[in-house]
N, C-alpha and C. Protein backbone atom coordinates (compact mmCIF):
# COMPACT_ATOMS: atom_id res chain seq x y z
N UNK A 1 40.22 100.18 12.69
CA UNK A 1 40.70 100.59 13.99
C UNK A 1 39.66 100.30 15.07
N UNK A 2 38.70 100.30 14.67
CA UNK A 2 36.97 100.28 15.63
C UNK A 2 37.34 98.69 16.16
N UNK A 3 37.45 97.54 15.47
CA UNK A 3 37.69 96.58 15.57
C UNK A 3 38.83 95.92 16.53
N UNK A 4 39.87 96.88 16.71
CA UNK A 4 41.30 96.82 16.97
C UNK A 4 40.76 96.89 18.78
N UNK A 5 39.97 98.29 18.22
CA UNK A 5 39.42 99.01 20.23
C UNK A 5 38.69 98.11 20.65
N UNK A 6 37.98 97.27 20.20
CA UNK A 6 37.22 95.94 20.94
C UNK A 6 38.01 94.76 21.61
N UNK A 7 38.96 94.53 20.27
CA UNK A 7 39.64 93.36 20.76
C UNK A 7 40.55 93.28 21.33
N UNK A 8 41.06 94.87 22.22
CA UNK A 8 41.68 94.99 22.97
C UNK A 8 41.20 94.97 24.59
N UNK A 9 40.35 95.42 25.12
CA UNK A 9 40.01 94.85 26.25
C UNK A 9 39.41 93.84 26.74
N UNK A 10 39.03 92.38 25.55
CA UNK A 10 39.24 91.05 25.50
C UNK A 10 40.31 90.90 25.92
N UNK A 11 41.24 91.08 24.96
CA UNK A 11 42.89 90.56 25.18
C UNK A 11 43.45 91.27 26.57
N UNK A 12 42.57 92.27 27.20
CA UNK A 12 43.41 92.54 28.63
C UNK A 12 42.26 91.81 29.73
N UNK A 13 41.03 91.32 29.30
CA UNK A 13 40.20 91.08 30.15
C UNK A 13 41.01 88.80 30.36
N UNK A 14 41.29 88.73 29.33
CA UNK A 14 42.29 87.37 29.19
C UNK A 14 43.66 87.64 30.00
N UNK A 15 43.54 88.49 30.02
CA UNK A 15 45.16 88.54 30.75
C UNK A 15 45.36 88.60 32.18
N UNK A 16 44.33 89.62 32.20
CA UNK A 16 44.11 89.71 34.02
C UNK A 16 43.59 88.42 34.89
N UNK A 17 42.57 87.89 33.82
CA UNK A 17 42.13 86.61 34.55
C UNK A 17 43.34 85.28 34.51
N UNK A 18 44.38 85.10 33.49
CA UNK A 18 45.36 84.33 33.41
C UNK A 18 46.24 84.83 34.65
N UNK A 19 46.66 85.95 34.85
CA UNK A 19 47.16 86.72 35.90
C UNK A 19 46.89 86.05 37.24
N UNK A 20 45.71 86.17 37.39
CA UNK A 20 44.92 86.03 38.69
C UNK A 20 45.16 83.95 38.87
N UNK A 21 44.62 83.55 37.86
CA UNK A 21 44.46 82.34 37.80
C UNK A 21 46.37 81.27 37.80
N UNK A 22 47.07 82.24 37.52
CA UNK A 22 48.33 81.86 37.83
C UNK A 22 49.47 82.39 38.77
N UNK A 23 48.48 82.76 40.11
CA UNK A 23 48.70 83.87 40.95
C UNK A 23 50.06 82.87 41.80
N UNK A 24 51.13 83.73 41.69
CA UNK A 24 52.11 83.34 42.79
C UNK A 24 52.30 84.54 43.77
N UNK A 25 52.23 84.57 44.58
CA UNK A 25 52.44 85.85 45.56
C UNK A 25 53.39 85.68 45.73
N UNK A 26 53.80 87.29 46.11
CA UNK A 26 55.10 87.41 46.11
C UNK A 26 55.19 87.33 47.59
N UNK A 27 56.59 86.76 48.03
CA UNK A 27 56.98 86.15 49.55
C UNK A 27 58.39 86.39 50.57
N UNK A 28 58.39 85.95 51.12
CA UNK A 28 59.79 86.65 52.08
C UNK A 28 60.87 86.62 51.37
N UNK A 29 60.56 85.63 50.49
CA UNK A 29 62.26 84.96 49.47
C UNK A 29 62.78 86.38 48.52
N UNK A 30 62.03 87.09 48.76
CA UNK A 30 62.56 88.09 47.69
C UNK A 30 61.78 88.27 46.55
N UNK A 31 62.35 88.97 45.58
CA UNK A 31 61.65 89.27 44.28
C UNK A 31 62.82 90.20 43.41
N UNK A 32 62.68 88.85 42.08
CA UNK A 32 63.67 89.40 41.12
C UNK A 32 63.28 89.22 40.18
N UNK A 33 63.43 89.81 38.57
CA UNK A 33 63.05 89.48 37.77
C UNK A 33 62.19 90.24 36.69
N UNK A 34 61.87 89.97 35.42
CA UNK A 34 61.15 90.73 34.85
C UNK A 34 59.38 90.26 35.14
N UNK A 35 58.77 91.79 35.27
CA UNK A 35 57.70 91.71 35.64
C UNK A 35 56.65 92.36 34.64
N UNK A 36 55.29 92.09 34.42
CA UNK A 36 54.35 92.97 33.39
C UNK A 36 53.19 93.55 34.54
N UNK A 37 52.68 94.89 34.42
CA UNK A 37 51.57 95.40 35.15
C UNK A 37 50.53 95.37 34.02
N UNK A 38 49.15 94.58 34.01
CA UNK A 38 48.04 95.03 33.52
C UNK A 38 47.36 96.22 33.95
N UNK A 39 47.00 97.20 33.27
CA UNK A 39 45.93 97.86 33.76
C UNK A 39 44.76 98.25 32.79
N UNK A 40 43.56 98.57 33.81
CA UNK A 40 42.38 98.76 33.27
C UNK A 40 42.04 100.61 34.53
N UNK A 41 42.28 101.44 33.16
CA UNK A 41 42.00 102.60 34.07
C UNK A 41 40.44 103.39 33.12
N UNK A 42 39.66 103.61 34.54
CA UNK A 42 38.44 104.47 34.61
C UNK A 42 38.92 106.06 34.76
N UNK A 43 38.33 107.25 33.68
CA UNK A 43 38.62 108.24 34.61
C UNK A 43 38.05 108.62 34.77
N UNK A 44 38.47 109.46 35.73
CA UNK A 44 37.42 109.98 37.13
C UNK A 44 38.14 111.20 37.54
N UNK A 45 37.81 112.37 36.67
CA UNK A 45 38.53 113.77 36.65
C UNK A 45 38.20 114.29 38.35
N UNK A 46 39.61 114.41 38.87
CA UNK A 46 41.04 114.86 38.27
C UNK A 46 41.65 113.86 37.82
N UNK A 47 41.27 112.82 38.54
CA UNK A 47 42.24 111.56 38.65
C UNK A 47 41.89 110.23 37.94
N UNK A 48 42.40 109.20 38.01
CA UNK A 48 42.30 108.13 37.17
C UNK A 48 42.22 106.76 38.28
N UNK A 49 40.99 105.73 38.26
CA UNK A 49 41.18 104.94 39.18
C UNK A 49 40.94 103.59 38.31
N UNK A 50 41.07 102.19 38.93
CA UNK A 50 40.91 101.30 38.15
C UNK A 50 41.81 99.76 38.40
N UNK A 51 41.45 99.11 38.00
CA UNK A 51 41.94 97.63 38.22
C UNK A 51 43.76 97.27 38.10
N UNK A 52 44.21 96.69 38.20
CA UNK A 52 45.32 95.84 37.65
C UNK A 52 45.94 94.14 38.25
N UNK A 53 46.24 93.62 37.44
CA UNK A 53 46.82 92.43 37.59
C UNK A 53 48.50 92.33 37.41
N UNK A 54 49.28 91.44 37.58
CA UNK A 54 50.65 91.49 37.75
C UNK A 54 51.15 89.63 37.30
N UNK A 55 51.97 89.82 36.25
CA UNK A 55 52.67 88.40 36.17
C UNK A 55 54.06 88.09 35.68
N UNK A 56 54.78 87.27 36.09
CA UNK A 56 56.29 87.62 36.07
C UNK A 56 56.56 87.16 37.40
N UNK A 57 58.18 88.07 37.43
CA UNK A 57 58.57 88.06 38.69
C UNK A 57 57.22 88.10 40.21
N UNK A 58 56.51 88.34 40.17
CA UNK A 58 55.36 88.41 41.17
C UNK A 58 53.86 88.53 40.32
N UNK A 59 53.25 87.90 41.50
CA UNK A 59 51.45 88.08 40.74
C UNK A 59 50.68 88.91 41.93
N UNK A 60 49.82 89.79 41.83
CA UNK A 60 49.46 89.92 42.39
C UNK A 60 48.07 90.67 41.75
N UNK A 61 46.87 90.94 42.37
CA UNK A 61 45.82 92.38 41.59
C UNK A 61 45.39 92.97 42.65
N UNK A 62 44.29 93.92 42.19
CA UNK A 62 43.75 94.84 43.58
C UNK A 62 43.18 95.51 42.29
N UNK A 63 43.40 97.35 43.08
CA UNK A 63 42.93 98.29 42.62
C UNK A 63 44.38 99.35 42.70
N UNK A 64 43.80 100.23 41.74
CA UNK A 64 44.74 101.51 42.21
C UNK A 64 44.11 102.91 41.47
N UNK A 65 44.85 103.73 42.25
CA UNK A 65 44.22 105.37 41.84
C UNK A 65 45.38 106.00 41.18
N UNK A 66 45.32 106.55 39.98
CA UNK A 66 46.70 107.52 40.00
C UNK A 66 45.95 109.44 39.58
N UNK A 67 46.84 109.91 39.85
CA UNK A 67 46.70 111.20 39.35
C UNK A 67 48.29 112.31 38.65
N UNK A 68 47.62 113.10 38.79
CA UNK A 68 48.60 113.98 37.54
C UNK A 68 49.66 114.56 38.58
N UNK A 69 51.17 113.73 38.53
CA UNK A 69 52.48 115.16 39.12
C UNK A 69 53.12 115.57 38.29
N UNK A 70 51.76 116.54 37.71
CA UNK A 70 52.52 117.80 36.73
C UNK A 70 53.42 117.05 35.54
N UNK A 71 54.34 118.09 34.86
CA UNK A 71 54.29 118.08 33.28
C UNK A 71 55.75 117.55 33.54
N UNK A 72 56.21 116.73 32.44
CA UNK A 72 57.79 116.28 32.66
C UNK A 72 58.45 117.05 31.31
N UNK A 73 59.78 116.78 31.24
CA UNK A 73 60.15 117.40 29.71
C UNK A 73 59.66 116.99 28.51
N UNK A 74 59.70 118.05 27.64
CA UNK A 74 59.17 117.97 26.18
C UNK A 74 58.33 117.35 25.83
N UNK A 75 57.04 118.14 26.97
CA UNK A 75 56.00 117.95 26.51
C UNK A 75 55.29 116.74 27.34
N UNK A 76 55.62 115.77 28.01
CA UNK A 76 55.90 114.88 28.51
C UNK A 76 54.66 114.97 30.01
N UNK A 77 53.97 113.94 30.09
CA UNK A 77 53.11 113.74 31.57
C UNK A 77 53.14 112.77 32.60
N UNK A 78 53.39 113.34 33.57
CA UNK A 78 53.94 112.59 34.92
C UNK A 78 52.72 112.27 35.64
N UNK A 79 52.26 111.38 36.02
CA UNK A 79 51.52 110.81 36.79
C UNK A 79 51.96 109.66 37.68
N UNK A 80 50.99 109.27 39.03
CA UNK A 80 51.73 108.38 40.00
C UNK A 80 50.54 107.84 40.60
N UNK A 81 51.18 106.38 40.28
CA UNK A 81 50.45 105.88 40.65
C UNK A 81 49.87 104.56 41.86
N UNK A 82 49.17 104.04 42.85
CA UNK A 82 49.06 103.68 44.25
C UNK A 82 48.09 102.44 43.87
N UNK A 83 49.00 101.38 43.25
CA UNK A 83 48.61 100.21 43.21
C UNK A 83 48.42 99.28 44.74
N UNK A 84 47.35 99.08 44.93
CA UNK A 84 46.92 98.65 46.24
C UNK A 84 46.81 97.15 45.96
N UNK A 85 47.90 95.83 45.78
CA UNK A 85 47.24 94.52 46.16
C UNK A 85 46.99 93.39 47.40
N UNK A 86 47.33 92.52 47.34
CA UNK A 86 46.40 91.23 48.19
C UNK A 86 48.25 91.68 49.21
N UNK A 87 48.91 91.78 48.50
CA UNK A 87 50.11 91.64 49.58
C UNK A 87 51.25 92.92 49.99
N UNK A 88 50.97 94.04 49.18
CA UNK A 88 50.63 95.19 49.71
C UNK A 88 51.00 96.40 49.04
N UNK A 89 51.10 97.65 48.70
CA UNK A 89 51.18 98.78 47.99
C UNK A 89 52.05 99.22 47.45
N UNK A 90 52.32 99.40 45.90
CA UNK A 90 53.37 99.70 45.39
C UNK A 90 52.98 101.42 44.59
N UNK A 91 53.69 102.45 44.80
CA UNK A 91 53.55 103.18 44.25
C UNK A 91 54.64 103.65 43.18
N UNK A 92 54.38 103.79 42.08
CA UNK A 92 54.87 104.12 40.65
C UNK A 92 54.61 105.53 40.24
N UNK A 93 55.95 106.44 39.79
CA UNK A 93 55.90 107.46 38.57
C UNK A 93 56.37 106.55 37.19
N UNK A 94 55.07 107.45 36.70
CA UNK A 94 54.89 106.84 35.14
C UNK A 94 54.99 107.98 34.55
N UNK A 95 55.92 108.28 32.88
CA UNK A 95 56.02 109.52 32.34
C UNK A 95 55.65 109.11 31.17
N UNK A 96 54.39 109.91 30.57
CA UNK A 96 53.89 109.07 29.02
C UNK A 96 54.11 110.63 28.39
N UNK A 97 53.94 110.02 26.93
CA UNK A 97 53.99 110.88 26.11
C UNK A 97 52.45 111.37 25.24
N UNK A 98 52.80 111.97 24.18
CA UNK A 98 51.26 112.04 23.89
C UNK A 98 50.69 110.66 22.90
N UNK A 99 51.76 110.04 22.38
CA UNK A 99 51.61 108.65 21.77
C UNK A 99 50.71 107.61 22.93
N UNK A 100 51.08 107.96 24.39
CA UNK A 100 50.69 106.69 25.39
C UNK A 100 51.60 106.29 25.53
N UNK A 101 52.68 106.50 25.16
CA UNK A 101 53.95 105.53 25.75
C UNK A 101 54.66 106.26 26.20
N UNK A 102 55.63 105.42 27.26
CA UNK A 102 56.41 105.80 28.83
C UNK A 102 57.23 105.28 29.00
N UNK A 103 57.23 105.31 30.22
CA UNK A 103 58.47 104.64 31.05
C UNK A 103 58.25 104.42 32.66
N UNK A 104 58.38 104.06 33.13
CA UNK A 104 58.12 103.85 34.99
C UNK A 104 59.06 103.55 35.42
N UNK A 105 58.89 103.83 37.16
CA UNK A 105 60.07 103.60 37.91
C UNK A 105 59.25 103.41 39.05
N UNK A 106 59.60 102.22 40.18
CA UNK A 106 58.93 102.20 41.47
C UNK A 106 59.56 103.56 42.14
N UNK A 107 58.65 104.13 42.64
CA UNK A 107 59.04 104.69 43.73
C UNK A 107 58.65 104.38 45.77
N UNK A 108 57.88 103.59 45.91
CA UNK A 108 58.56 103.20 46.88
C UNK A 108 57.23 102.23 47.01
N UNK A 109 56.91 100.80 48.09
CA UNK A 109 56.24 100.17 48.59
C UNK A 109 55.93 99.84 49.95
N UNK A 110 54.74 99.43 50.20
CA UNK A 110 54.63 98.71 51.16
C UNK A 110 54.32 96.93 51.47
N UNK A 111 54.49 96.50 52.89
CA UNK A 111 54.20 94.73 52.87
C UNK A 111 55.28 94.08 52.05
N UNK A 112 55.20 93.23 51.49
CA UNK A 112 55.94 92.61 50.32
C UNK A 112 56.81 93.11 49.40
N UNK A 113 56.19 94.52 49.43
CA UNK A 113 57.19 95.42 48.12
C UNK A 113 57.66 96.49 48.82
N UNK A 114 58.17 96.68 50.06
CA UNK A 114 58.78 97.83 51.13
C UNK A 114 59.94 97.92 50.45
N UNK A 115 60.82 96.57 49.86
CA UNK A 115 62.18 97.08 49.29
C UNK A 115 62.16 97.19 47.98
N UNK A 116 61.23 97.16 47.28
CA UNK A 116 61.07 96.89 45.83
C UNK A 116 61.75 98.20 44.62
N UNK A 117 62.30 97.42 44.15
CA UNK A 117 62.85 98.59 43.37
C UNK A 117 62.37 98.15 41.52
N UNK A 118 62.57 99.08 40.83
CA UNK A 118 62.25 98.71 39.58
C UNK A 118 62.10 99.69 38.38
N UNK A 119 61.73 99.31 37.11
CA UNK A 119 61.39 100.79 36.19
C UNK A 119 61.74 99.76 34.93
N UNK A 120 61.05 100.46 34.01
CA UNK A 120 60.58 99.77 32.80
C UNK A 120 59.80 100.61 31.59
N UNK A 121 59.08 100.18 30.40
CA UNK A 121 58.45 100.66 29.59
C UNK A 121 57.22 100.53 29.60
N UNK A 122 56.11 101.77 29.22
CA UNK A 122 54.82 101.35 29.08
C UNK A 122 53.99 101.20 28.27
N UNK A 123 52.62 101.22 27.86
CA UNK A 123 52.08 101.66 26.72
C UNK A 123 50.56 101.68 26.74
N UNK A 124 49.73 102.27 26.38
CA UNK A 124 48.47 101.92 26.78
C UNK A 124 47.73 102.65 25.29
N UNK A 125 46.00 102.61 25.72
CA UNK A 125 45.36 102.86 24.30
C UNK A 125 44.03 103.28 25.33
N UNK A 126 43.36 104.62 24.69
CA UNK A 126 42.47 105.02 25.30
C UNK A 126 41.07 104.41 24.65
N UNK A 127 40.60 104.24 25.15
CA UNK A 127 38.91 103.53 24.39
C UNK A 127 37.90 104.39 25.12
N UNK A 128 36.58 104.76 24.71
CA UNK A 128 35.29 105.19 25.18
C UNK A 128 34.67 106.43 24.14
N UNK A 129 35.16 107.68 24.28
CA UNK A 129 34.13 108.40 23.81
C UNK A 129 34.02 108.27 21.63
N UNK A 130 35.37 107.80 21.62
CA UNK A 130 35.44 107.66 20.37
C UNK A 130 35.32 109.21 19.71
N UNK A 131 35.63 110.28 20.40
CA UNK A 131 35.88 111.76 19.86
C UNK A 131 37.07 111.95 20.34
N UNK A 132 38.29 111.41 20.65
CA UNK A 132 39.42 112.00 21.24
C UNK A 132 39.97 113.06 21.25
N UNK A 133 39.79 113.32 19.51
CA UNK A 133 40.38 114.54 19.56
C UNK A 133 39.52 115.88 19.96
N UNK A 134 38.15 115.43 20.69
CA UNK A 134 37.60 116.64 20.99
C UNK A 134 37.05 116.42 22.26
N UNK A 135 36.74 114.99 22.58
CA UNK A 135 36.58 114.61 24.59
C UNK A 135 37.82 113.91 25.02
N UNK A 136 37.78 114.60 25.96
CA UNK A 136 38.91 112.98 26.63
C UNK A 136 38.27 111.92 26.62
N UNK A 137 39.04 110.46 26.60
CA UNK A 137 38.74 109.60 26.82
C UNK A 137 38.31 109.14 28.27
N UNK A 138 37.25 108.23 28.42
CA UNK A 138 36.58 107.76 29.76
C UNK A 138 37.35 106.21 30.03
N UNK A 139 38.57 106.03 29.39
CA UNK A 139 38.75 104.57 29.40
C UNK A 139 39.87 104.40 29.16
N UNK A 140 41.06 103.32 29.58
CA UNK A 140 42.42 103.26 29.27
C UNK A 140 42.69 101.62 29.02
N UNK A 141 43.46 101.56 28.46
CA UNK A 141 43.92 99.87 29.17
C UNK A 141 45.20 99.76 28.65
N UNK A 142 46.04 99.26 29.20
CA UNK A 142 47.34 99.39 29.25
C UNK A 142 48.60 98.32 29.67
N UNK A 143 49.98 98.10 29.63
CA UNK A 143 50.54 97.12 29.52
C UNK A 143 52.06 97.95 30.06
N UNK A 144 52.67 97.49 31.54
CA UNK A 144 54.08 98.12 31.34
C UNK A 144 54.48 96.92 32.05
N UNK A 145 56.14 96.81 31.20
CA UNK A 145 56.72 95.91 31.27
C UNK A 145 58.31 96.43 31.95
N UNK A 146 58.92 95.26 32.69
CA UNK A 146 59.95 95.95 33.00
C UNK A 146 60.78 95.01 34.11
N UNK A 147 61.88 95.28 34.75
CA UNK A 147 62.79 94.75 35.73
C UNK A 147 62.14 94.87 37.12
N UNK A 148 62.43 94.50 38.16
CA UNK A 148 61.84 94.35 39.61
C UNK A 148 62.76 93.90 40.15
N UNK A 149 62.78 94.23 41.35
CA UNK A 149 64.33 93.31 42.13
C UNK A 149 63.77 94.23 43.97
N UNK A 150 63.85 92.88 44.77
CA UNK A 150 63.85 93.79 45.82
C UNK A 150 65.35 94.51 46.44
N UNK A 151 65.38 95.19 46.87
CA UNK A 151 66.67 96.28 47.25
C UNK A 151 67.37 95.30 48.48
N UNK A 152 68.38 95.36 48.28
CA UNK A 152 69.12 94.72 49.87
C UNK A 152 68.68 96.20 50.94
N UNK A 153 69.24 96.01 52.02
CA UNK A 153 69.22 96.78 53.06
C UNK A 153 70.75 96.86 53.54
């Protein structure tokens, strides 16, 4: 498993840079399509801050911050999150479980993604203290995949 936690933020540190390096911004024409969010999250109690890249229907990276909106059903954790990129701010509720896996839904944007609508599956894997079950983890990296479409008006 030790092995598994290494060669996973290779395989996201390859992705973000393929991301970046096959960057189409997204543009007046719209945006449809299936899309993937990379992320690389730091935490930083209360909250969680950290990188991401975007490829699919749109490319884009930056930064973003998320933090905790409270508990969802059965057991279930809601967090939201304020992806900041090159063409402009998309904010996401994400509901994970205690496995790491979710589900998302845009909830609303700015610039480029003002009409953006969307929601999808997630999944991520915590890496750092290597005591989980007795520290939290200092480290995330993660993968949600899903539909995008900008909204008519």
């Amino acid at each position: 498993m030790r092995l598994a936690r290494l060669a996973i933020p290779a395989a996201l540190a390859f992705a973000l840079a393929a991301a970046a390096t096959a960057a189409r911004p997204a543009g007046s024409g719209g945006i449809r399509g299936s899309v993937k969010f990379y992320v690389d999250v730091r935490f930083v109690q209360p909250a969680g801050e950290g990188t991401f890249a975007t490829s699919g229907a749109f490319t884009d990276s930056g930064t973003f911050t998320s933090f905790s909106a409270g508990t969802a059903s059965l057991g279930k954790v809601r967090i939201w999150r304020r992806f900041a990129g090159k063409r402009g701010s998309i904010i996401i509720q994400d509901v994970f479980e205690k496995t790491e896996t979710g589900s998302w839904e845009i909830l609303s944007g700015t610039g480029a993604y003002a009409r953006l609508r969307g929601r999808g599956t997630s999944i991520g894997t915590s890496i750092g203290t290597g005591l989980e079950d007795v520290l939290p983890p200092t480290r995330a990296i993660g993968v949600a995949r899903g539909t995008v479409s900008t909204a008519d008006r």
